[in-house]
Protein backbone atom coordinates (compact mmCIF):
# COMPACT_ATOMS: atom_id res chain seq x y z
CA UNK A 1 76.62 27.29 -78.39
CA UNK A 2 78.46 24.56 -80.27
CA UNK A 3 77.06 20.87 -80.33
CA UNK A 4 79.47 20.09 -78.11
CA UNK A 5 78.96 21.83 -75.33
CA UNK A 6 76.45 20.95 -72.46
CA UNK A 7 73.00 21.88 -72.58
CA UNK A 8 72.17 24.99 -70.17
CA UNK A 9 70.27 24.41 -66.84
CA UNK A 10 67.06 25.85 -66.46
CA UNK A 11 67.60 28.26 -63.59
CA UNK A 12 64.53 26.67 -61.87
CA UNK A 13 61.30 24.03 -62.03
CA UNK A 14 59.15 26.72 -62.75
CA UNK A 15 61.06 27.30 -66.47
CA UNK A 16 60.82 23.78 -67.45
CA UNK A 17 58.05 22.45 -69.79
CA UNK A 18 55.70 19.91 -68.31
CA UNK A 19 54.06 17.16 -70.11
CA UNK A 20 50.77 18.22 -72.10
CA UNK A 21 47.80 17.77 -70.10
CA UNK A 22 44.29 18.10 -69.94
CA UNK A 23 41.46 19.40 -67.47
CA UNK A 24 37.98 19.34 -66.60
CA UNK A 25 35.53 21.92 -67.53
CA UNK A 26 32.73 20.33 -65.40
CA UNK A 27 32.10 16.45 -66.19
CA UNK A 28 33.41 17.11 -69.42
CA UNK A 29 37.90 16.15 -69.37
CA UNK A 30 39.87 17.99 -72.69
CA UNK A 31 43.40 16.68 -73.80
CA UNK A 32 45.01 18.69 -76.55
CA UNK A 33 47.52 17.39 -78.92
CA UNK A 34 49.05 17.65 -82.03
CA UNK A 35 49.10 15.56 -85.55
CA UNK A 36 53.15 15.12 -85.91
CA UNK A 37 54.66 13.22 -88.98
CA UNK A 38 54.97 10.09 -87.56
CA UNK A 39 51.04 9.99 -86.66
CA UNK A 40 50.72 10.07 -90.48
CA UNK A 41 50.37 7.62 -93.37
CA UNK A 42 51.43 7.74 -96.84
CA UNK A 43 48.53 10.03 -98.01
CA UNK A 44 49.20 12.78 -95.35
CA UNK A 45 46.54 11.79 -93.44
CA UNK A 46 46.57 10.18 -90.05
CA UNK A 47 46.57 6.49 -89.47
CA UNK A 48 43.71 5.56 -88.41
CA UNK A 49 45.05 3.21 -85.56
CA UNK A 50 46.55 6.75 -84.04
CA UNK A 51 43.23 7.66 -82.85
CA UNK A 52 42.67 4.67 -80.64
CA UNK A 53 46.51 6.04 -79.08
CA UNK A 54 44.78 9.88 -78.98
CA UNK A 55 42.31 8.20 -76.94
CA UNK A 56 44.02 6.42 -74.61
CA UNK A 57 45.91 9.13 -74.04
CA UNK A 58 42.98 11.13 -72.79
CA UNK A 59 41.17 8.57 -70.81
CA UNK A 60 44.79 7.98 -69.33
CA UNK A 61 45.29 11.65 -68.80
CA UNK A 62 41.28 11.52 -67.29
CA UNK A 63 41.61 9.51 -64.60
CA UNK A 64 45.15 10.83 -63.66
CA UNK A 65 43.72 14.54 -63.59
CA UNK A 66 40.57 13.01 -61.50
CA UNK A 67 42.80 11.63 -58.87
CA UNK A 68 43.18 8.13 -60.00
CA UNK A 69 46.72 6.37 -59.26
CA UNK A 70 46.86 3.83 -61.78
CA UNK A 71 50.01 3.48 -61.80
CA UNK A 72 50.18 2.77 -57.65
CA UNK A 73 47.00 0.15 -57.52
CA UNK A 74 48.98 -1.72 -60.68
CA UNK A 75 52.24 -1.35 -58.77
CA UNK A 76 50.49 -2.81 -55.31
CA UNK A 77 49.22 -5.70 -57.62
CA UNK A 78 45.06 -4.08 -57.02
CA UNK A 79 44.13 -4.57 -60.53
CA UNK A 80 44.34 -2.11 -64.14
CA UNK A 81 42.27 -0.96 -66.49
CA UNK A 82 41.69 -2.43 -70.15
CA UNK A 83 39.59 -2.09 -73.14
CA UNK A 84 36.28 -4.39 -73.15
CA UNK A 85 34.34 -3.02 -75.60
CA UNK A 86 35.18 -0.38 -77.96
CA UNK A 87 32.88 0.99 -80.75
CA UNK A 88 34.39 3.93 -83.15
CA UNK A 89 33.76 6.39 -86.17
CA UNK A 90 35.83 8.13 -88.40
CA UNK A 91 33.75 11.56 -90.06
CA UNK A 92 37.23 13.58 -91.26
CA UNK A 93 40.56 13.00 -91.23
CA UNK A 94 43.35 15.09 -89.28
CA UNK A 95 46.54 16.11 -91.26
CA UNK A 96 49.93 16.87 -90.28
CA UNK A 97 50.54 19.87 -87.16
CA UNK A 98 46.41 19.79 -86.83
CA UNK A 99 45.75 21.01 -83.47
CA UNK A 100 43.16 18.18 -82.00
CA UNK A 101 41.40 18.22 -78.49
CA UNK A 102 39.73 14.74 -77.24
CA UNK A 103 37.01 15.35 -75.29
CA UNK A 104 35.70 12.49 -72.86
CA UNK A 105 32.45 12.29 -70.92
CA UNK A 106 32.03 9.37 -68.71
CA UNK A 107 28.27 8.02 -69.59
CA UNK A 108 27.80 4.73 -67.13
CA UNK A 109 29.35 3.06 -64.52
CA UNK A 110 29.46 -0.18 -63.26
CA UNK A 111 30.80 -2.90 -60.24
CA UNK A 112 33.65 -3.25 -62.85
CA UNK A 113 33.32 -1.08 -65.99
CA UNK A 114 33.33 2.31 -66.59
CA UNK A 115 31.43 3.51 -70.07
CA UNK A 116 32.70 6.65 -71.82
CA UNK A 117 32.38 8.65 -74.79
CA UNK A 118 35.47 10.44 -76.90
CA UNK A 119 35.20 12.48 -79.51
CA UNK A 120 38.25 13.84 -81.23
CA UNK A 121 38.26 17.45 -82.72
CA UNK A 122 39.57 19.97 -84.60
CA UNK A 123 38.39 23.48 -83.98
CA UNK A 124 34.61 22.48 -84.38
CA UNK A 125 34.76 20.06 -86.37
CA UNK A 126 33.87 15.95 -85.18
CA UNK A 127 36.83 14.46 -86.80
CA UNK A 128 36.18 10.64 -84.97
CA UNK A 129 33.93 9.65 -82.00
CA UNK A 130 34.62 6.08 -80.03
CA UNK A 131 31.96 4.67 -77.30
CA UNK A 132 34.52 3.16 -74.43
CA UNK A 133 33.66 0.48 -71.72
CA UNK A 134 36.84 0.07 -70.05
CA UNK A 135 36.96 -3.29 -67.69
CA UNK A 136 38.73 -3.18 -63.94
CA UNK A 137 40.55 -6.33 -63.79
CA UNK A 138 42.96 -8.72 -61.92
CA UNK A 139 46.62 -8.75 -62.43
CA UNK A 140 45.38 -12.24 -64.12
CA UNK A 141 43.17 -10.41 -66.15
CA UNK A 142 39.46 -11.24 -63.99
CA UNK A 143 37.33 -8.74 -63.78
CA UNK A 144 36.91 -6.97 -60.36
CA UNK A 145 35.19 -4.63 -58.62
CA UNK A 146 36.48 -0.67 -58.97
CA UNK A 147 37.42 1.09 -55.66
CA UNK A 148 34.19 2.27 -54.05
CA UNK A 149 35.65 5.83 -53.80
CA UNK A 150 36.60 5.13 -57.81
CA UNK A 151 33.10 4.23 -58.65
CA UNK A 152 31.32 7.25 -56.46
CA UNK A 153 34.06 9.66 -58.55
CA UNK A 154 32.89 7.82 -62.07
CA UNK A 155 28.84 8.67 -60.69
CA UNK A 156 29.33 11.87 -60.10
CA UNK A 157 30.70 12.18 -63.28
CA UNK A 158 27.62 10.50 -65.15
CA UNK A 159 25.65 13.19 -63.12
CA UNK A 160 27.70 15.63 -64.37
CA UNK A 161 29.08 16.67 -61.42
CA UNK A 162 32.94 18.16 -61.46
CA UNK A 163 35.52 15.84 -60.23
CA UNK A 164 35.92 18.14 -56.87
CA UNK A 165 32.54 18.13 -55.44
């Protein structure tokens, strides 16, 4: 095949590569990524602002894989999620091609916040944990009250409860 020349179809959806995702293993949501060069910084090591993106990633991913349509209550002008409150520590750093897995727990929920913990990992090893309270606000930027079937999925979660019962 010659630069030139069109890419080949997949023959079907079913040999195409989704986009990485995570899951729930009870109340507990994993997202597994990779370190790439451009998450690095000069030393090798990666910037530390990346790991605020790794975890935004996963709550992202978290709410998606819980049944949570962001994207629709922001499109019919509901409200949107943003950072309140954020509290982090780094313990090790992650290098280049490090295979990492941020793990989130939802630990309190409120009228309009949600509270959760992330830790980011490699293998065993605690690499950087954050503390979470993510706001539900206004287009305008007010806080508001979460969907009541939003808030009963975050409880649940607290409990420890998977996202399907």
């Amino acid at each position: 095949m010659l630069a030139s020349d069109p890419p080949l179809p997949l023959s079907s959806a079913a040999d195409r590569p989704t986009a990485a995702t995570g899951q729930f293993i009870a109340a507990i949501h994993y997202f597994p990524l990779r370190v790439y060069f451009e998450d690095t910084d000069l030393s090798g090591l990666v910037y530390h602002a990346n790991y605020l993106r790794y975890m935004e990633r996963a709550r992202s991913d978290m709410l998606r894989v819980a049944g949570i349509d962001q994207r629709g209550n922001l499109e019919a002008g509901e409200g949107v999620y943003a950072v309140a409150d954020l509290h982090i520590a780094y313990r090790r750093p992650a290098r280049l091609d490090d295979e990492l897995m941020v793990m989130s727990t939802v630990t309190a929920v409120g009228a309009a916040t949600c509270s959760i913990h992330q830790t980011v990992m490699r293998g065993d090893e605690i690499l950087t944990e954050a503390d979470v309270t993510a706001a539900y606000l206004t287009p305008q930027g007010r806080p508001k009250r979460q969907p009541r079937p939003w808030i009963d999925l975050f409880t649940r979660l607290v409990q420890g409860e998977d996202t399907h019962s």
